[in-house]
N, C-alpha and C. Protein backbone atom coordinates (compact mmCIF):
# COMPACT_ATOMS: atom_id res chain seq x y z
N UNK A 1 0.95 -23.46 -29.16
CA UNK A 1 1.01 -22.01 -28.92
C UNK A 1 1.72 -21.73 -27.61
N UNK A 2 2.76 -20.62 -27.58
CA UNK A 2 3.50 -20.39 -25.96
C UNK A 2 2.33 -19.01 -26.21
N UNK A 3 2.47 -18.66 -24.65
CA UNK A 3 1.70 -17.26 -23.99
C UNK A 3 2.92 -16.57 -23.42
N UNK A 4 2.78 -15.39 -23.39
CA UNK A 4 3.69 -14.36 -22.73
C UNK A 4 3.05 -13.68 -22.05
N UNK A 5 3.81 -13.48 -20.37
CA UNK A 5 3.06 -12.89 -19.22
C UNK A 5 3.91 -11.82 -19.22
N UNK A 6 3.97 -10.29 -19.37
CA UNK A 6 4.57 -9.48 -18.17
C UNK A 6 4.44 -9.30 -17.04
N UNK A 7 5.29 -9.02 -16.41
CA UNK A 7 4.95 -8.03 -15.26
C UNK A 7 6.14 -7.14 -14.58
N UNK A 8 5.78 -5.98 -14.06
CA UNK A 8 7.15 -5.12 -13.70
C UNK A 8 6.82 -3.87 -14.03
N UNK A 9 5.81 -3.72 -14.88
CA UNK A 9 5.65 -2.17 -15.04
C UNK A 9 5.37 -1.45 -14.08
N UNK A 10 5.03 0.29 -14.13
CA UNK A 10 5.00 1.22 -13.06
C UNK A 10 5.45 2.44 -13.60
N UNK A 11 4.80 2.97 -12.39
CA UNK A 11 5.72 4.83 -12.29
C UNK A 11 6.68 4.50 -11.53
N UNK A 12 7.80 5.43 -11.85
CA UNK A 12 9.18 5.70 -11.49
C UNK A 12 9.37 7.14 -11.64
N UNK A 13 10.06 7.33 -10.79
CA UNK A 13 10.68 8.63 -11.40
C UNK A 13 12.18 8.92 -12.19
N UNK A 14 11.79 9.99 -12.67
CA UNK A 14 13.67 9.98 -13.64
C UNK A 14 14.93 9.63 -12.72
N UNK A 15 15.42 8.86 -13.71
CA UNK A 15 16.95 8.39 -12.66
C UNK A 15 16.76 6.76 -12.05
N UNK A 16 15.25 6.97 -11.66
CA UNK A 16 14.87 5.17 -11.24
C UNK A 16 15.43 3.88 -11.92
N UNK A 17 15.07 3.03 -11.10
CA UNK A 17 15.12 2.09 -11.82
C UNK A 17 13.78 1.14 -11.79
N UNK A 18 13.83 -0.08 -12.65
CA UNK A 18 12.60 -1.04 -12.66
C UNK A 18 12.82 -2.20 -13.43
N UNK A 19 12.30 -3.40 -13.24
CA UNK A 19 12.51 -4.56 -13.67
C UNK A 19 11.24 -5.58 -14.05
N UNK A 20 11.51 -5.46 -15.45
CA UNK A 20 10.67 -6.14 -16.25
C UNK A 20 10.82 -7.94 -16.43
N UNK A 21 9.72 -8.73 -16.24
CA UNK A 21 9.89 -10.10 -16.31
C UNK A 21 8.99 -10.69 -17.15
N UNK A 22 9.29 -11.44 -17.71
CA UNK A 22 8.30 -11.91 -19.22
C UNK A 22 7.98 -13.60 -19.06
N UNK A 23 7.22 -13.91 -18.48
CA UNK A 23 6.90 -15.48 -18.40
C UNK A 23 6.74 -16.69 -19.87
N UNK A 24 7.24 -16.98 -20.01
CA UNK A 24 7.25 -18.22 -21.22
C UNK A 24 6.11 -19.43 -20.74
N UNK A 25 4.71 -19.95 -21.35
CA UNK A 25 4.66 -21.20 -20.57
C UNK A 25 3.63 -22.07 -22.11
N UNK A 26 3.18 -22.93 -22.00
CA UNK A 26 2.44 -23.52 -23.68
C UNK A 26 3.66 -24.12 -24.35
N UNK A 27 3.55 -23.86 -25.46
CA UNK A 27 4.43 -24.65 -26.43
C UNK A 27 6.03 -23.94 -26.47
N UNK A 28 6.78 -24.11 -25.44
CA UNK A 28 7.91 -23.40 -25.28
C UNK A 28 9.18 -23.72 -25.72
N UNK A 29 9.08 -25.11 -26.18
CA UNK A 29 9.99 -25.65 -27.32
C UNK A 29 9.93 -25.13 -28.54
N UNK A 30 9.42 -24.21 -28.62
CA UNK A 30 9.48 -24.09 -29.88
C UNK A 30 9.79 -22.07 -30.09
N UNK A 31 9.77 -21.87 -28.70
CA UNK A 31 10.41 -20.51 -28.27
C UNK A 31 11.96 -20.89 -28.21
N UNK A 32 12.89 -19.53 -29.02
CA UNK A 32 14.60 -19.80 -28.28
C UNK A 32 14.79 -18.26 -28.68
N UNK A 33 14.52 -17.61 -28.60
CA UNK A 33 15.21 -16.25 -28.70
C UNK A 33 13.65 -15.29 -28.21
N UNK A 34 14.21 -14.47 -27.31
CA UNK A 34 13.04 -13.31 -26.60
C UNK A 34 13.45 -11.89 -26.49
N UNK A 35 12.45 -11.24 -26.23
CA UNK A 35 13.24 -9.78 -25.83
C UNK A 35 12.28 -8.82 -25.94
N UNK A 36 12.31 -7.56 -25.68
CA UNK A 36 11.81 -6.74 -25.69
C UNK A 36 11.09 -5.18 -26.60
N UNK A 37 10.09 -5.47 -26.58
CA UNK A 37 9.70 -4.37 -27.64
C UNK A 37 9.19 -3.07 -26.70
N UNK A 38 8.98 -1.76 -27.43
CA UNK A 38 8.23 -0.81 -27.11
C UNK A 38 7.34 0.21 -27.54
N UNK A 39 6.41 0.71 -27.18
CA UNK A 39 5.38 2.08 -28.03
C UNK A 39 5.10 3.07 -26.92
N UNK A 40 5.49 4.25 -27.79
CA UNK A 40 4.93 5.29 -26.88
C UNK A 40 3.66 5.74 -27.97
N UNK A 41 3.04 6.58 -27.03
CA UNK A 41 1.88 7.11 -27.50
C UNK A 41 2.53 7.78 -29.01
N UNK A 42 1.59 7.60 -30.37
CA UNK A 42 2.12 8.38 -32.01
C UNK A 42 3.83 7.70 -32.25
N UNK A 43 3.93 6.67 -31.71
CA UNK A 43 5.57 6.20 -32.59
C UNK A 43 4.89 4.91 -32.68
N UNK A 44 6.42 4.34 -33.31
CA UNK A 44 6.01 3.09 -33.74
C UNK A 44 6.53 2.44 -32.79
N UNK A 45 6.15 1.07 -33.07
CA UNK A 45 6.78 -0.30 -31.63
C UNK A 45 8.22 -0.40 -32.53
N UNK A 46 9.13 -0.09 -31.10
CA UNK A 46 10.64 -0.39 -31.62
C UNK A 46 11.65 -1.31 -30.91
N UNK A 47 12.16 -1.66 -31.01
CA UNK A 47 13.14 -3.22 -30.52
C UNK A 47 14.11 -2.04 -28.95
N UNK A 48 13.48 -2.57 -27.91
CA UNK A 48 14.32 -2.53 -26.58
C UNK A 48 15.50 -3.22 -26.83
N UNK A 49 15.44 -4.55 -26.53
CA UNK A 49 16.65 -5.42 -26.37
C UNK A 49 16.31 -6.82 -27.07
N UNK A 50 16.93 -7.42 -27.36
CA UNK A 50 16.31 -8.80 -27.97
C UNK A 50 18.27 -9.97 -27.43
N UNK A 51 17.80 -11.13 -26.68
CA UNK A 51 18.57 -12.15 -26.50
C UNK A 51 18.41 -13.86 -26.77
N UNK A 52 19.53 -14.12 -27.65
CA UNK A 52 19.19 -15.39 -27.79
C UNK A 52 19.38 -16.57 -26.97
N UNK A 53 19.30 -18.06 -27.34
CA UNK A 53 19.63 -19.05 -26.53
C UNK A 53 21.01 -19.30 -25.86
N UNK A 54 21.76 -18.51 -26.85
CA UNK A 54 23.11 -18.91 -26.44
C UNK A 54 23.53 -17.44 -25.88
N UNK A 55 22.64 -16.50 -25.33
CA UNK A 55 22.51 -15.18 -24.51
C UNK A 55 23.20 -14.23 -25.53
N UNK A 56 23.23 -14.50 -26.80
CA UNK A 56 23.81 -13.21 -27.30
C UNK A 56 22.70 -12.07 -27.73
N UNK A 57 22.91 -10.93 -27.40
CA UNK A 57 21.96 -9.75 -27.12
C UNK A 57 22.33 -8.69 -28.27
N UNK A 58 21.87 -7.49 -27.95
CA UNK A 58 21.21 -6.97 -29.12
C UNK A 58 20.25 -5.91 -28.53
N UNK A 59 20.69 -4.48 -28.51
CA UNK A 59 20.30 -3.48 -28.05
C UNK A 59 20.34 -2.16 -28.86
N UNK A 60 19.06 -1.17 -28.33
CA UNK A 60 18.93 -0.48 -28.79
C UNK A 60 19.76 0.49 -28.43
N UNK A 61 20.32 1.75 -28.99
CA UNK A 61 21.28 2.62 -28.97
C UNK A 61 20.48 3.46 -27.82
N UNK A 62 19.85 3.78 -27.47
CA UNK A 62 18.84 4.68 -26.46
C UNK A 62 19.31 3.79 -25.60
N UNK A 63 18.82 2.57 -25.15
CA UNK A 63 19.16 2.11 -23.86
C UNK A 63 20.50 1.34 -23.35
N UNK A 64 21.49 1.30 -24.45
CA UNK A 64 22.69 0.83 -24.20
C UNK A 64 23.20 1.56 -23.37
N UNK A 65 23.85 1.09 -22.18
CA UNK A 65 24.60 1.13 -21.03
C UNK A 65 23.74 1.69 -19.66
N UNK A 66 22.57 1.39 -20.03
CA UNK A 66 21.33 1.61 -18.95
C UNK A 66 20.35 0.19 -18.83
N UNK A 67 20.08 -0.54 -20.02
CA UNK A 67 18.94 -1.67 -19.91
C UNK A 67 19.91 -3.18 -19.84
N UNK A 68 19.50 -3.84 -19.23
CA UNK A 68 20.16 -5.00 -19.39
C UNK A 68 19.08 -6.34 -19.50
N UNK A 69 19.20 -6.83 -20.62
CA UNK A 69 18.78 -8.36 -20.93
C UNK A 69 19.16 -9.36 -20.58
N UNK A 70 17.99 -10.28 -19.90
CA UNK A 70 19.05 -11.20 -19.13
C UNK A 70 17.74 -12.81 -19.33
N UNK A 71 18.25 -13.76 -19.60
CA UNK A 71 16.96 -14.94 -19.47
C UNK A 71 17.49 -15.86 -18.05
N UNK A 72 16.13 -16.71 -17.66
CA UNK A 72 16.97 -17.74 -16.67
C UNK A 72 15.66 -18.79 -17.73
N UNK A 73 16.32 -19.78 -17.87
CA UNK A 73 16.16 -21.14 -19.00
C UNK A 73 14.84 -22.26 -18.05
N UNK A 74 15.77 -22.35 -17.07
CA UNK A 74 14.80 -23.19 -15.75
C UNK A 74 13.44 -22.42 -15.56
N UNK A 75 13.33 -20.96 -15.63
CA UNK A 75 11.85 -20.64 -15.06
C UNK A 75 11.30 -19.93 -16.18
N UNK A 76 12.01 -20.58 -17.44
CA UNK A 76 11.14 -19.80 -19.16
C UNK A 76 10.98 -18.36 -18.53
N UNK A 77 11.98 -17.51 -18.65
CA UNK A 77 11.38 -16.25 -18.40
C UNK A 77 12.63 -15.45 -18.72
N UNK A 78 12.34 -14.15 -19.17
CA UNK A 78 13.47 -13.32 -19.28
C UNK A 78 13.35 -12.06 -19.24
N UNK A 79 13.96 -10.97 -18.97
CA UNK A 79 13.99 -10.27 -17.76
C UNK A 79 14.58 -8.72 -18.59
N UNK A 80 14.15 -7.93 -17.93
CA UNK A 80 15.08 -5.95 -18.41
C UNK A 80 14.74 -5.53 -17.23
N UNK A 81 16.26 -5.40 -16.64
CA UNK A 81 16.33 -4.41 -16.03
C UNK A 81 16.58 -3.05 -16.68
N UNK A 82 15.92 -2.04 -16.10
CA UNK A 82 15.69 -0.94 -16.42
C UNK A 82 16.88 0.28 -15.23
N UNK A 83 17.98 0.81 -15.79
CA UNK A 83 18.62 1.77 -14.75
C UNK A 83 18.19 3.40 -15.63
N UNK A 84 18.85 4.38 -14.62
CA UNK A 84 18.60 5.51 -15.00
C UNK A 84 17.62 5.69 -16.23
N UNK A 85 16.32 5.37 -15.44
CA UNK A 85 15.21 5.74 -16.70
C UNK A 85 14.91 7.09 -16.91
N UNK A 86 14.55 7.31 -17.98
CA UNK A 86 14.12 8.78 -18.77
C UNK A 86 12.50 8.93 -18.77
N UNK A 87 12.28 10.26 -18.98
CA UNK A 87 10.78 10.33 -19.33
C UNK A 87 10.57 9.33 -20.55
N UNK A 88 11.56 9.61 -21.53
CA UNK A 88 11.73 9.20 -22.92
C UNK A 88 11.31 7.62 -23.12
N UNK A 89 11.61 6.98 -21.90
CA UNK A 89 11.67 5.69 -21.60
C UNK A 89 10.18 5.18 -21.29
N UNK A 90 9.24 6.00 -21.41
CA UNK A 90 7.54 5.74 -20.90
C UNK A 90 7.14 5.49 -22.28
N UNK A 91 6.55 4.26 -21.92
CA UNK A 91 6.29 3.41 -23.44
C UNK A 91 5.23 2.39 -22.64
N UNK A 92 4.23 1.25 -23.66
CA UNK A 92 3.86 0.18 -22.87
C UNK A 92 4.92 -1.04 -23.74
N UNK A 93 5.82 -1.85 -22.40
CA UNK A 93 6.82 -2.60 -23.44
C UNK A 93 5.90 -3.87 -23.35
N UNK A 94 6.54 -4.52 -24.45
CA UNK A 94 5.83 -6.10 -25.00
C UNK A 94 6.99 -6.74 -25.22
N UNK A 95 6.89 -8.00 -24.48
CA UNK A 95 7.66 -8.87 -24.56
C UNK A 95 7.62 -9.69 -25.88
N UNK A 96 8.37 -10.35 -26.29
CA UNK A 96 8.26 -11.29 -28.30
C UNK A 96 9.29 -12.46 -27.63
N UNK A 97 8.74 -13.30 -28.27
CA UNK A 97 9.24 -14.60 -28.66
C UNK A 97 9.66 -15.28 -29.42
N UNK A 98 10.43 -16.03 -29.74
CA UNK A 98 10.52 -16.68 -31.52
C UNK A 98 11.30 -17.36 -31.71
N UNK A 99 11.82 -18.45 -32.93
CA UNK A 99 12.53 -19.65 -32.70
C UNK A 99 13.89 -19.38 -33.13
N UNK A 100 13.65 -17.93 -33.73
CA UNK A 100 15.20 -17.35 -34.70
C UNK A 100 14.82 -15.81 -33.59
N UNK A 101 16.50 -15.83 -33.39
CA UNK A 101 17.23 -14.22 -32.96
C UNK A 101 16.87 -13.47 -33.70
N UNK A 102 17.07 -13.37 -35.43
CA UNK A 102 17.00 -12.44 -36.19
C UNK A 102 15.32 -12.30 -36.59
N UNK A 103 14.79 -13.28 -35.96
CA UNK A 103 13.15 -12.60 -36.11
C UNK A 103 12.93 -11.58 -35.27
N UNK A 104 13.20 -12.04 -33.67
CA UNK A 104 12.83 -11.28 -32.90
C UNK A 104 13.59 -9.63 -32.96
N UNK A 105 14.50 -9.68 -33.61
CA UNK A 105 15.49 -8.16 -33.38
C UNK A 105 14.46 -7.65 -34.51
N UNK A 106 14.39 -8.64 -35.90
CA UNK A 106 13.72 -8.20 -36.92
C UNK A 106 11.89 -7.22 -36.62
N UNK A 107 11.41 -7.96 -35.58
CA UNK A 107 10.31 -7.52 -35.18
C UNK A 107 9.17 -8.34 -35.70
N UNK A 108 9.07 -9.44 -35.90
CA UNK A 108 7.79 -10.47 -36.63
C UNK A 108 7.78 -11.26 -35.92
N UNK A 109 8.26 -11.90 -34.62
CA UNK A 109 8.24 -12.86 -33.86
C UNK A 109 6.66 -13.59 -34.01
N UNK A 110 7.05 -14.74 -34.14
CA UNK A 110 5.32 -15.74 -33.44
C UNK A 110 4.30 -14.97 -31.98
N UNK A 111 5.19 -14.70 -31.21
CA UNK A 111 4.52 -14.71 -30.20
C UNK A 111 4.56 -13.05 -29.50
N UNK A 112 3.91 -12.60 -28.65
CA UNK A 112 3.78 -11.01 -28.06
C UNK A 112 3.17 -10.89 -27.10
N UNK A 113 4.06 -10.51 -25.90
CA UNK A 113 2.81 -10.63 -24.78
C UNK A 113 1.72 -9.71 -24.70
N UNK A 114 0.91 -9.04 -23.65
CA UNK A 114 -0.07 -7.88 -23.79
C UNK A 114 0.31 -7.01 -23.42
N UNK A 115 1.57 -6.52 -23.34
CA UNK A 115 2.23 -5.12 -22.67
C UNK A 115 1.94 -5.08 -21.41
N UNK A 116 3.33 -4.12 -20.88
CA UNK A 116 2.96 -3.59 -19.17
C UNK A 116 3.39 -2.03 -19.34
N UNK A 117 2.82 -1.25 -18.67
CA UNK A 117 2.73 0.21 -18.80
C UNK A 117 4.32 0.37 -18.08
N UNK A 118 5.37 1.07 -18.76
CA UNK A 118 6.12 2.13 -17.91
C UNK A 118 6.15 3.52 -17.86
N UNK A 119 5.87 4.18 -16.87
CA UNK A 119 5.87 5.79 -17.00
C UNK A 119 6.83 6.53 -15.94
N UNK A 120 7.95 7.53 -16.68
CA UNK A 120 8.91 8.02 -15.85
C UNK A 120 8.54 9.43 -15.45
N UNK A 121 8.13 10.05 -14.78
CA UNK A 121 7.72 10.93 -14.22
C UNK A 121 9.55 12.30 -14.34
N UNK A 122 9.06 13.07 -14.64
CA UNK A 122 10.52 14.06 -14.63
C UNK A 122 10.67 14.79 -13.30
């Protein structure tokens, strides 16, 4: 079994920025593609960003040319930066894990961390 840590959440205000980090540690061979999910209060959990081993990414139309996905391999962990955030953008995100890209974009990944709160204040 791998575990997934966040951390990075917070208040911000609109326009902010913030940076999300997702720890990999347990059975991590068997993790190769990660990324980011989200829920706001009455929606459903929807795909932030999702990147694979060989860093090819995969973003949602809302946060394209504002969120950026990024992994570092050496410290199992991978990362959203967050620019010009929106109210729209206050969700609790959950990090996913999984051995296929197209699971994790798909949304069924093995693994999910416990969410970290973001809230953008207007």
């Amino acid at each position: 079994q791998a575990r997934l840590v966040e951390s990075g959440g917070g208040l911000v205000q609109a326009g902010g920025s913030l940076r999300l980090s997702c720890a990999a540690s347990g059975s991590i061979f068997s993790i190769s593609a990660m990324g980011w999910y989200r829920q706001a209060p009455g929606k459903q959990r929807e795909l932030v960003a999702a990147i694979s081993r060989g860093s090819a990414t995969n973003y949602a139309d809302s946060v394209k040319g504002r969120f950026t996905i990024s992994r570092d391999d050496a410290k199992n962990t991978v990362y959203l930066q967050m620019s010009s955030l929106k109210p729209e953008d206050t969700a609790v995100y959950y990090c996913a894990a999984d051995a296929s890209f197209p699971v994790v974009v798909r949304g069924t990944p093995d693994y999910w961390g416990q969410g970290t709160q973001v809230t953008v204040s207007s």
